[in-house]
PDB file of N, CA and C in Angstrom:
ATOM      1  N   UNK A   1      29.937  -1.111  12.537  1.00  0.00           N
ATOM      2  CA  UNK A   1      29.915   0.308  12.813  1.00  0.00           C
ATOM      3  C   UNK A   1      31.098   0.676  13.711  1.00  0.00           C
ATOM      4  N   UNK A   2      31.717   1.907  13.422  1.00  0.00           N
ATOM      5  CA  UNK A   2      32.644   2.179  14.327  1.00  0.00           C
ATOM      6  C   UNK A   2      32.158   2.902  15.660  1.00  0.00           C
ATOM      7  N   UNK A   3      32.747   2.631  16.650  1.00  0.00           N
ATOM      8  CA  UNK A   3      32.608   2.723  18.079  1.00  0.00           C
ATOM      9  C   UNK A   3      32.448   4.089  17.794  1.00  0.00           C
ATOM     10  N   UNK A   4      31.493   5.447  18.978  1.00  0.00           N
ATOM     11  CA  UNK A   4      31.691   6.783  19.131  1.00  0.00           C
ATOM     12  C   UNK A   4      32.798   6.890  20.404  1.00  0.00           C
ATOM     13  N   UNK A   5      33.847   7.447  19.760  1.00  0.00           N
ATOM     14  CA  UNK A   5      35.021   7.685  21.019  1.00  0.00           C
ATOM     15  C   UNK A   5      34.653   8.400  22.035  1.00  0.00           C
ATOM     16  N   UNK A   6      34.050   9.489  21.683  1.00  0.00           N
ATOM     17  CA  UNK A   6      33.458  10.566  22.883  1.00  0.00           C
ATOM     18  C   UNK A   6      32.413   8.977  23.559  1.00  0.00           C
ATOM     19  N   UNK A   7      31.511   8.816  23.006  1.00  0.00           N
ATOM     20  CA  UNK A   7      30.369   8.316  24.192  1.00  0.00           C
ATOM     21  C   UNK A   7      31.195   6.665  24.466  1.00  0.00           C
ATOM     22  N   UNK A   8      32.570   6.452  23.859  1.00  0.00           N
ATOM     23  CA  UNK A   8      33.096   5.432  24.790  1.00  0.00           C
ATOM     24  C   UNK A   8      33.946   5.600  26.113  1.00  0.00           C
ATOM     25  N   UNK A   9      34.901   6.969  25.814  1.00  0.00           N
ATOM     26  CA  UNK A   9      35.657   7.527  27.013  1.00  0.00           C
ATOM     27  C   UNK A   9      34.468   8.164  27.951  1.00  0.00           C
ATOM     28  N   UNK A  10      33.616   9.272  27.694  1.00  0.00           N
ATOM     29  CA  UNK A  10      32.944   9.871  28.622  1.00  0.00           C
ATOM     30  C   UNK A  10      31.809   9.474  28.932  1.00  0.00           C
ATOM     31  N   UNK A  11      30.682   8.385  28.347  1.00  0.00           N
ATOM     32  CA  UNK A  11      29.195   8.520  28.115  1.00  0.00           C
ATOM     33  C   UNK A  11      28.806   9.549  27.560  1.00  0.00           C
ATOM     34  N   UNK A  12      29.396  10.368  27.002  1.00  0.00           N
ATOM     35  CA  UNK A  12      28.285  11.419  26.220  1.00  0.00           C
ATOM     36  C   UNK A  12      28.317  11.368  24.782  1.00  0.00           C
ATOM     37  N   UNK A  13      26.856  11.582  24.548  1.00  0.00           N
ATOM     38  CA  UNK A  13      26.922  11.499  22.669  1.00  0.00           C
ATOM     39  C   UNK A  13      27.416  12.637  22.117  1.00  0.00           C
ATOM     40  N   UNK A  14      28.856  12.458  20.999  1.00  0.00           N
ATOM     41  CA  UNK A  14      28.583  13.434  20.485  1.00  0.00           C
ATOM     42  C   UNK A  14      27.916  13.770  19.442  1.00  0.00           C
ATOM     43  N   UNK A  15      28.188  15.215  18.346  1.00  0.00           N
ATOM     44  CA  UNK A  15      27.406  15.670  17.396  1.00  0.00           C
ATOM     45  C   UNK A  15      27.021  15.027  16.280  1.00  0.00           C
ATOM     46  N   UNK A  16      27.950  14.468  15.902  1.00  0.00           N
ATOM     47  CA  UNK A  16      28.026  13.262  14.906  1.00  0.00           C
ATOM     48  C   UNK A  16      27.731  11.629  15.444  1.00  0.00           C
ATOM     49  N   UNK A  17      26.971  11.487  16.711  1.00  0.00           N
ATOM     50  CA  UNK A  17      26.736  10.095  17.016  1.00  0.00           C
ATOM     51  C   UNK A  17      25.050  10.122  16.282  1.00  0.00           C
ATOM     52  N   UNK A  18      25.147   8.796  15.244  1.00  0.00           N
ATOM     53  CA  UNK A  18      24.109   8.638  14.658  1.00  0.00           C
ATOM     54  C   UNK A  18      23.950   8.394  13.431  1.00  0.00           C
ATOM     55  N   UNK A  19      25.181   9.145  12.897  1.00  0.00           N
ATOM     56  CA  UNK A  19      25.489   9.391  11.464  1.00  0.00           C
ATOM     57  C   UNK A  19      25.839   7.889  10.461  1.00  0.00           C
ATOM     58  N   UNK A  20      26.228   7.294  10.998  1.00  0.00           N
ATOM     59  CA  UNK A  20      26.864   6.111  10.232  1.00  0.00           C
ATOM     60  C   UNK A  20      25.540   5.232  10.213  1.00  0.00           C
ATOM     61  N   UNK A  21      24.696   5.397  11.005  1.00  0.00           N
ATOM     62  CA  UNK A  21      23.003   4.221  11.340  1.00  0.00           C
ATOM     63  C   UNK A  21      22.263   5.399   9.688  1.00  0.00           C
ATOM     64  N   UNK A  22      22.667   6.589  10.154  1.00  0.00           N
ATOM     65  CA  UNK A  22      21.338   7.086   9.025  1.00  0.00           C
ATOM     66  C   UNK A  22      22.188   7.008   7.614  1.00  0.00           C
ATOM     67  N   UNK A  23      23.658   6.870   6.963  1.00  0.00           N
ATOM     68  CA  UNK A  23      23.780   6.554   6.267  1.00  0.00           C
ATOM     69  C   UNK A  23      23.601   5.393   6.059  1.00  0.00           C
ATOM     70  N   UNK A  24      23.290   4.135   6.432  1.00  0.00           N
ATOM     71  CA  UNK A  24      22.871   2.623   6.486  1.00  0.00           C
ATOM     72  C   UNK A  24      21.775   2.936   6.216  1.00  0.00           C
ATOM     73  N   UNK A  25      20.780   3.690   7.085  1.00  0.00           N
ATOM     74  CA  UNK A  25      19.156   3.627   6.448  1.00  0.00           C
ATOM     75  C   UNK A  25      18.997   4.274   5.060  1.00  0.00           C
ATOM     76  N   UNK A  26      19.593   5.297   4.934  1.00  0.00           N
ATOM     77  CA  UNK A  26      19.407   5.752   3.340  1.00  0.00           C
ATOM     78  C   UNK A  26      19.890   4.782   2.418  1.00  0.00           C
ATOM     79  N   UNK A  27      21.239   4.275   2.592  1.00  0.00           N
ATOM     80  CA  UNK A  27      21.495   3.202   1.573  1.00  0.00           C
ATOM     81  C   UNK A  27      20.150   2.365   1.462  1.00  0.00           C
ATOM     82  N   UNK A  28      19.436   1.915   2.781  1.00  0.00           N
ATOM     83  CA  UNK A  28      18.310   0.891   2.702  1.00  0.00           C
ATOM     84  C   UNK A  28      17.248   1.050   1.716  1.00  0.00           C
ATOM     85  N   UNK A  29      16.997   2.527   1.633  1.00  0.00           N
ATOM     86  CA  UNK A  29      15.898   3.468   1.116  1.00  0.00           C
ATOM     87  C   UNK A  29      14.807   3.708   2.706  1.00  0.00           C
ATOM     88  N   UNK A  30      15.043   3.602   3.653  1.00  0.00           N
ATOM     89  CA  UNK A  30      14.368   4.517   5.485  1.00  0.00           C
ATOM     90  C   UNK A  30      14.811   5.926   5.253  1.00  0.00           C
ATOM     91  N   UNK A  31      14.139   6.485   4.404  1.00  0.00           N
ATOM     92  CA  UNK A  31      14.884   8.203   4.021  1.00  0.00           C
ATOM     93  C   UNK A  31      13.969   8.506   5.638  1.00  0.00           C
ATOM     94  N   UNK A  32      12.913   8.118   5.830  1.00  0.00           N
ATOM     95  CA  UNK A  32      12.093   8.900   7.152  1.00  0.00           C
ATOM     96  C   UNK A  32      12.972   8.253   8.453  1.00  0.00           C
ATOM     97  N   UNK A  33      13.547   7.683   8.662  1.00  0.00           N
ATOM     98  CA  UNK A  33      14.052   6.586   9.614  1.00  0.00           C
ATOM     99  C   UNK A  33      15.735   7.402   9.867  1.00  0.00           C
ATOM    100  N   UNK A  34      16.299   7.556   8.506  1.00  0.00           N
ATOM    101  CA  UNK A  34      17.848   8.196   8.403  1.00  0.00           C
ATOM    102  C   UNK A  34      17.499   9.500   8.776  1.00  0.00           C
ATOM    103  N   UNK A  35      16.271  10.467   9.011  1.00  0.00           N
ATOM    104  CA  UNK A  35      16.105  11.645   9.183  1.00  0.00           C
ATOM    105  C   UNK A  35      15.629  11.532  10.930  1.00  0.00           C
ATOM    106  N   UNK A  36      15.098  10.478  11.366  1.00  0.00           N
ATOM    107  CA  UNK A  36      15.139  10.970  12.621  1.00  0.00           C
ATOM    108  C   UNK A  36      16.066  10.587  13.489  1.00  0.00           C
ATOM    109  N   UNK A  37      16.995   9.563  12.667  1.00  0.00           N
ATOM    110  CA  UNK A  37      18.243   9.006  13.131  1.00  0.00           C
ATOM    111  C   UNK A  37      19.317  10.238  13.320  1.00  0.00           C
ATOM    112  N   UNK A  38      18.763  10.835  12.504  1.00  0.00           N
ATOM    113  CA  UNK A  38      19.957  12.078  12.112  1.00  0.00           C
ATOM    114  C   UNK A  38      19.868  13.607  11.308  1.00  0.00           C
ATOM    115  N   UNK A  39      19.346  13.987  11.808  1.00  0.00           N
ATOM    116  CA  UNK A  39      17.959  14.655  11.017  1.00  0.00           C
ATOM    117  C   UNK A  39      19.255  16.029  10.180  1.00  0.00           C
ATOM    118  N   UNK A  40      20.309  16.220  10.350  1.00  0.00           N
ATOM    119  CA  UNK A  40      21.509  16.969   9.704  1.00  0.00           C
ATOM    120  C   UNK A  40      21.423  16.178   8.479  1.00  0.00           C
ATOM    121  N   UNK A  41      21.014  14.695   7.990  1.00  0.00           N
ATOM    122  CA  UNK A  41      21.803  13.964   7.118  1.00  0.00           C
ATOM    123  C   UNK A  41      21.480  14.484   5.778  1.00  0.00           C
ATOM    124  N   UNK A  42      20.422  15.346   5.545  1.00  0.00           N
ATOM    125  CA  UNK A  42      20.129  15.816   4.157  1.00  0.00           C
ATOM    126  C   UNK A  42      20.911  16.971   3.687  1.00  0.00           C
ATOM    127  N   UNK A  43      20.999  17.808   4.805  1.00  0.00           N
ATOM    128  CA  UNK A  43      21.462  19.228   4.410  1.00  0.00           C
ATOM    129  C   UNK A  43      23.195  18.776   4.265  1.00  0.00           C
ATOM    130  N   UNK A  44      23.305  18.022   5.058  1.00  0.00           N
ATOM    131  CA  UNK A  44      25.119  17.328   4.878  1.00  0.00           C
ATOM    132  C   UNK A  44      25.822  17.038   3.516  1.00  0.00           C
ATOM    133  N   UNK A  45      24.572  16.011   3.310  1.00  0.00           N
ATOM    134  CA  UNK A  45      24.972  15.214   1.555  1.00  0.00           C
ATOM    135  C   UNK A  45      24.627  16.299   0.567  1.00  0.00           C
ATOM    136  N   UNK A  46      23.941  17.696   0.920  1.00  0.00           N
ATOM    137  CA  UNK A  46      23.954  18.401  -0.362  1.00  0.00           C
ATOM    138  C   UNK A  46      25.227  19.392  -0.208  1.00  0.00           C
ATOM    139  N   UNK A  47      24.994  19.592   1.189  1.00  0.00           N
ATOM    140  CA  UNK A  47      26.981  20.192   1.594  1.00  0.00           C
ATOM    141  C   UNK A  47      28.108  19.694   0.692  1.00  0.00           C
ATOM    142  N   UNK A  48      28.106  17.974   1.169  1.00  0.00           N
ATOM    143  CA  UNK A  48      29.234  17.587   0.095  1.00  0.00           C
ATOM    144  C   UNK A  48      29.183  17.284  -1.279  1.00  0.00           C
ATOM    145  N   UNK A  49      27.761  17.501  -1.986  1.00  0.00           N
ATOM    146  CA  UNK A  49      27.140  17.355  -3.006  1.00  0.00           C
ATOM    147  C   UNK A  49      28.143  18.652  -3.972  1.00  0.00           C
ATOM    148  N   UNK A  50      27.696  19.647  -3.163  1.00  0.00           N
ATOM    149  CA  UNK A  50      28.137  21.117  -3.784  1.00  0.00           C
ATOM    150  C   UNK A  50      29.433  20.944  -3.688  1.00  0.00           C
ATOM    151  N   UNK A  51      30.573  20.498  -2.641  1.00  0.00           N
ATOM    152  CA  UNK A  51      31.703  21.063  -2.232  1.00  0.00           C
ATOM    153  C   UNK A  51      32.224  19.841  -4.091  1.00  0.00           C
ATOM    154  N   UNK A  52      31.874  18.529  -4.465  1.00  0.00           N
ATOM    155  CA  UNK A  52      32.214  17.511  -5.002  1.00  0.00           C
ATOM    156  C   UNK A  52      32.064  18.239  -6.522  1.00  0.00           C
ATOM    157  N   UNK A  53      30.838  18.971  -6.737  1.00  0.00           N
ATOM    158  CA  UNK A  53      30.626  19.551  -7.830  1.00  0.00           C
ATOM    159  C   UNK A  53      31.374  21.077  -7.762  1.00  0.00           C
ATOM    160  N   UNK A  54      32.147  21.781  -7.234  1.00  0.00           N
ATOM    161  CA  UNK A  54      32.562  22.752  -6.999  1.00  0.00           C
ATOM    162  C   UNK A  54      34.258  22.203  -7.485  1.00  0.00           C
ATOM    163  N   UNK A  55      34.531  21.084  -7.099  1.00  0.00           N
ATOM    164  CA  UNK A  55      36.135  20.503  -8.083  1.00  0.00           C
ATOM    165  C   UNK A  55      35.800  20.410  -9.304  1.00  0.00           C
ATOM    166  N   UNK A  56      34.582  19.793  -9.733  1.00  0.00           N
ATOM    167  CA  UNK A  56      34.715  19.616 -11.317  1.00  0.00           C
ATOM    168  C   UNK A  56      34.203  20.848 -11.807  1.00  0.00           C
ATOM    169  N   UNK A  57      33.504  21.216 -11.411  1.00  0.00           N
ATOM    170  CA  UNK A  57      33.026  22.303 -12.378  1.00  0.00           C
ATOM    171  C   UNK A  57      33.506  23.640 -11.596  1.00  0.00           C
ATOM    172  N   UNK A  58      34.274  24.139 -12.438  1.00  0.00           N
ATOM    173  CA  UNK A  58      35.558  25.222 -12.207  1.00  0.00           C
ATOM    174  C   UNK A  58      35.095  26.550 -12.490  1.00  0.00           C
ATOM    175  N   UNK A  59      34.075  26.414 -13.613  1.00  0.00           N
ATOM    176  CA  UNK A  59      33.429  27.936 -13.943  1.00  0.00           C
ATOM    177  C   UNK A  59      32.901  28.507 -13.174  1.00  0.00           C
ATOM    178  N   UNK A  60      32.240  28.052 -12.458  1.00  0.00           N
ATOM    179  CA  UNK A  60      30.865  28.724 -11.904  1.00  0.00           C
ATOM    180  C   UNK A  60      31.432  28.616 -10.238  1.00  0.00           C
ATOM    181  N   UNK A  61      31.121  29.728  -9.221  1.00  0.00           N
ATOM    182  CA  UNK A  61      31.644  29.729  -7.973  1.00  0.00           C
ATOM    183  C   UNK A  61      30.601  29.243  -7.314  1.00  0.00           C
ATOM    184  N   UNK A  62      30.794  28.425  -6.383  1.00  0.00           N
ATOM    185  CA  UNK A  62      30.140  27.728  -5.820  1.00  0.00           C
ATOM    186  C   UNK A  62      30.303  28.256  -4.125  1.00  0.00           C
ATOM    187  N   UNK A  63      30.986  29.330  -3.598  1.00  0.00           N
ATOM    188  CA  UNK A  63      31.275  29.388  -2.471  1.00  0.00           C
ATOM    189  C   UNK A  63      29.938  29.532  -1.536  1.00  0.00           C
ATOM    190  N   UNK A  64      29.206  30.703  -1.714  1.00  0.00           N
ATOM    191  CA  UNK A  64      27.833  30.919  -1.311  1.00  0.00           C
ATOM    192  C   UNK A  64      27.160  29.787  -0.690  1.00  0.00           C
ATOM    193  N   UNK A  65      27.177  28.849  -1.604  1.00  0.00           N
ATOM    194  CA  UNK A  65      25.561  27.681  -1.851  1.00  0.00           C
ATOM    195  C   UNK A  65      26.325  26.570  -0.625  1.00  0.00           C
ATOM    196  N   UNK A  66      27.662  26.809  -0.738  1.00  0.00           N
ATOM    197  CA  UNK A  66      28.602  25.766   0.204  1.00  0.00           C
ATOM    198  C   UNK A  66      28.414  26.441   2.118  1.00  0.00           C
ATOM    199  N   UNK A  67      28.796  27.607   1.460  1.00  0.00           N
ATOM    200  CA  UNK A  67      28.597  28.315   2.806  1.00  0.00           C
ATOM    201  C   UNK A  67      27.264  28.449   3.509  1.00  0.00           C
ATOM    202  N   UNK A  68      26.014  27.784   2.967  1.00  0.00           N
ATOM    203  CA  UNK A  68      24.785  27.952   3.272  1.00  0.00           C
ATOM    204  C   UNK A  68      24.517  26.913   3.748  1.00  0.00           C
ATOM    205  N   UNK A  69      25.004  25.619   2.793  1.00  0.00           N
ATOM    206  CA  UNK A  69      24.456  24.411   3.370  1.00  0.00           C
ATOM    207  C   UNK A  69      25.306  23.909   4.679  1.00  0.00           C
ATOM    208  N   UNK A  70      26.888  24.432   4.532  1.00  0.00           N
ATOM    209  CA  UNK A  70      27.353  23.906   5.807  1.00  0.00           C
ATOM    210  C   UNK A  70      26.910  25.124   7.307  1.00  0.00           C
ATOM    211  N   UNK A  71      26.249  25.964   6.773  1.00  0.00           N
ATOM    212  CA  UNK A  71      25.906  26.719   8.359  1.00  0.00           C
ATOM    213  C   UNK A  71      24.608  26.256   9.319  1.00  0.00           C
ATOM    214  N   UNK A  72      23.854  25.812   7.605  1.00  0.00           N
ATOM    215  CA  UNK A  72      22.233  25.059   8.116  1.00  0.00           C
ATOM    216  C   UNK A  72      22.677  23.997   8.820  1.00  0.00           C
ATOM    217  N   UNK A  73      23.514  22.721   8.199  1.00  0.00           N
ATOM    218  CA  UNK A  73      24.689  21.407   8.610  1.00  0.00           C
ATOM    219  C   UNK A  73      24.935  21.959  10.195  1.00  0.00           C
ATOM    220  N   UNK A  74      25.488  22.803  10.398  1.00  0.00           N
ATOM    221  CA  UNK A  74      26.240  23.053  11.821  1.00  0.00           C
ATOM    222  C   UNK A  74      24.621  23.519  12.349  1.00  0.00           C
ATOM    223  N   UNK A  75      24.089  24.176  12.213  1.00  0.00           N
ATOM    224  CA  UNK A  75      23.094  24.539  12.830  1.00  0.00           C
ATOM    225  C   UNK A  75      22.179  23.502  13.397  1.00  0.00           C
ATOM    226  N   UNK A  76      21.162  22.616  12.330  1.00  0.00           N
ATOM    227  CA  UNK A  76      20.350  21.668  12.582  1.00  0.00           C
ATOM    228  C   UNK A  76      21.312  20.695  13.619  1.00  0.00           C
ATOM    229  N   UNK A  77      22.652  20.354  13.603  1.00  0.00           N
ATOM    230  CA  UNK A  77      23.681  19.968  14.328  1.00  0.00           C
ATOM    231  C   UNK A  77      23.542  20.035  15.424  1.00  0.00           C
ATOM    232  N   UNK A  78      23.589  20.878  16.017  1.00  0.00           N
ATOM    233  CA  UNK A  78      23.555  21.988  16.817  1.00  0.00           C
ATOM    234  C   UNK A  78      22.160  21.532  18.044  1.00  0.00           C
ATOM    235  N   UNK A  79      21.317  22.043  17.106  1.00  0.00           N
ATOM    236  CA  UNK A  79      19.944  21.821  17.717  1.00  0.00           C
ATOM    237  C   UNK A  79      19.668  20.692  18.123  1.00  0.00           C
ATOM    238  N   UNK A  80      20.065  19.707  17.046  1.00  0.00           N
ATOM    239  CA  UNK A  80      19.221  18.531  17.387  1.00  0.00           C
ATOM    240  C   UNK A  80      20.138  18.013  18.294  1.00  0.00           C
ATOM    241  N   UNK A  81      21.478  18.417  18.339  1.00  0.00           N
ATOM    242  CA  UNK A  81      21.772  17.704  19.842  1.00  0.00           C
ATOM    243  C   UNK A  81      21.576  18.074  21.072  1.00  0.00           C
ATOM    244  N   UNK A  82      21.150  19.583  21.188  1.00  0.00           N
ATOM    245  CA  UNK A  82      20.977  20.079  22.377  1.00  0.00           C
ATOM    246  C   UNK A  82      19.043  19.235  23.036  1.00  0.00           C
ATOM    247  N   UNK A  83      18.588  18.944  21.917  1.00  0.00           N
ATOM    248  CA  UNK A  83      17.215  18.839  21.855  1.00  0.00           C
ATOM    249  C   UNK A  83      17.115  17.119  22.411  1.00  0.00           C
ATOM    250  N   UNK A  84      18.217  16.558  21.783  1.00  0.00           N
ATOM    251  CA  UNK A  84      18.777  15.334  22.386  1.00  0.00           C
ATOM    252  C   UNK A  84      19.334  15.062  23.923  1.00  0.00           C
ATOM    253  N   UNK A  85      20.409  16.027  24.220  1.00  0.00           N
ATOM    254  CA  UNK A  85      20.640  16.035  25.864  1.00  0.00           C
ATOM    255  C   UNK A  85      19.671  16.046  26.558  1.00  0.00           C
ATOM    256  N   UNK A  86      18.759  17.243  26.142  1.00  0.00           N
ATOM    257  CA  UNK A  86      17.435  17.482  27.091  1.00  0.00           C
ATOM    258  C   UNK A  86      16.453  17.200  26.986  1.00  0.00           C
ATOM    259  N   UNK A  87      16.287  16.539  26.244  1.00  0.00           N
ATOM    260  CA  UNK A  87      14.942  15.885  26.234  1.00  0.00           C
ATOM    261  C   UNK A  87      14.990  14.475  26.663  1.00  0.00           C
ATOM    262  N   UNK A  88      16.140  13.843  26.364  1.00  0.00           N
ATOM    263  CA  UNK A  88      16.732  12.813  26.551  1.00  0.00           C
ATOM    264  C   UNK A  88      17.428  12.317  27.911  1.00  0.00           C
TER     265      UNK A  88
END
């Protein structure tokens, strides 16, 4: 796993510390385990799900469905780290 630079220079976790353990548990099949590891990791992979299907398939605009999943992405983001500092 690669080192988190933020929580190696400062001690603090950042937004994305976690992410690389819950893609390891999903590869495993721990879908419940990668969600509390990282609980962004679903709404993420359909983020890049859409952005991946939005190159090939050229007809149909995909901006909306992109712009939804990455605000939920930043949001749940968001939360669950603040919910992390302080509770933590």
């Amino acid at each position: 796993m690669l080192p988190c630079l933020s929580k190696k220079l400062f001690g603090i976790d950042c937004l994305g510390c976690g992410i690389q353990r819950a893609i390891v548990l999903l590869l495993e099949g721990e879908f419940t385990a990668a969600f509390y590891m990282y609980p962004a990791i679903y709404t993420m992979l359909l983020f890049f799900v859409f952005i991946g299907i939005s190159f090939v398939d050229k007809s149909r605009n995909y901006h909306k469905i992109i712009m939804l999943f990455g605000t939920v992405t930043a949001v749940i983001m968001v939360v669950s780290y603040l919910y992390k500092v302080i509770v933590y």
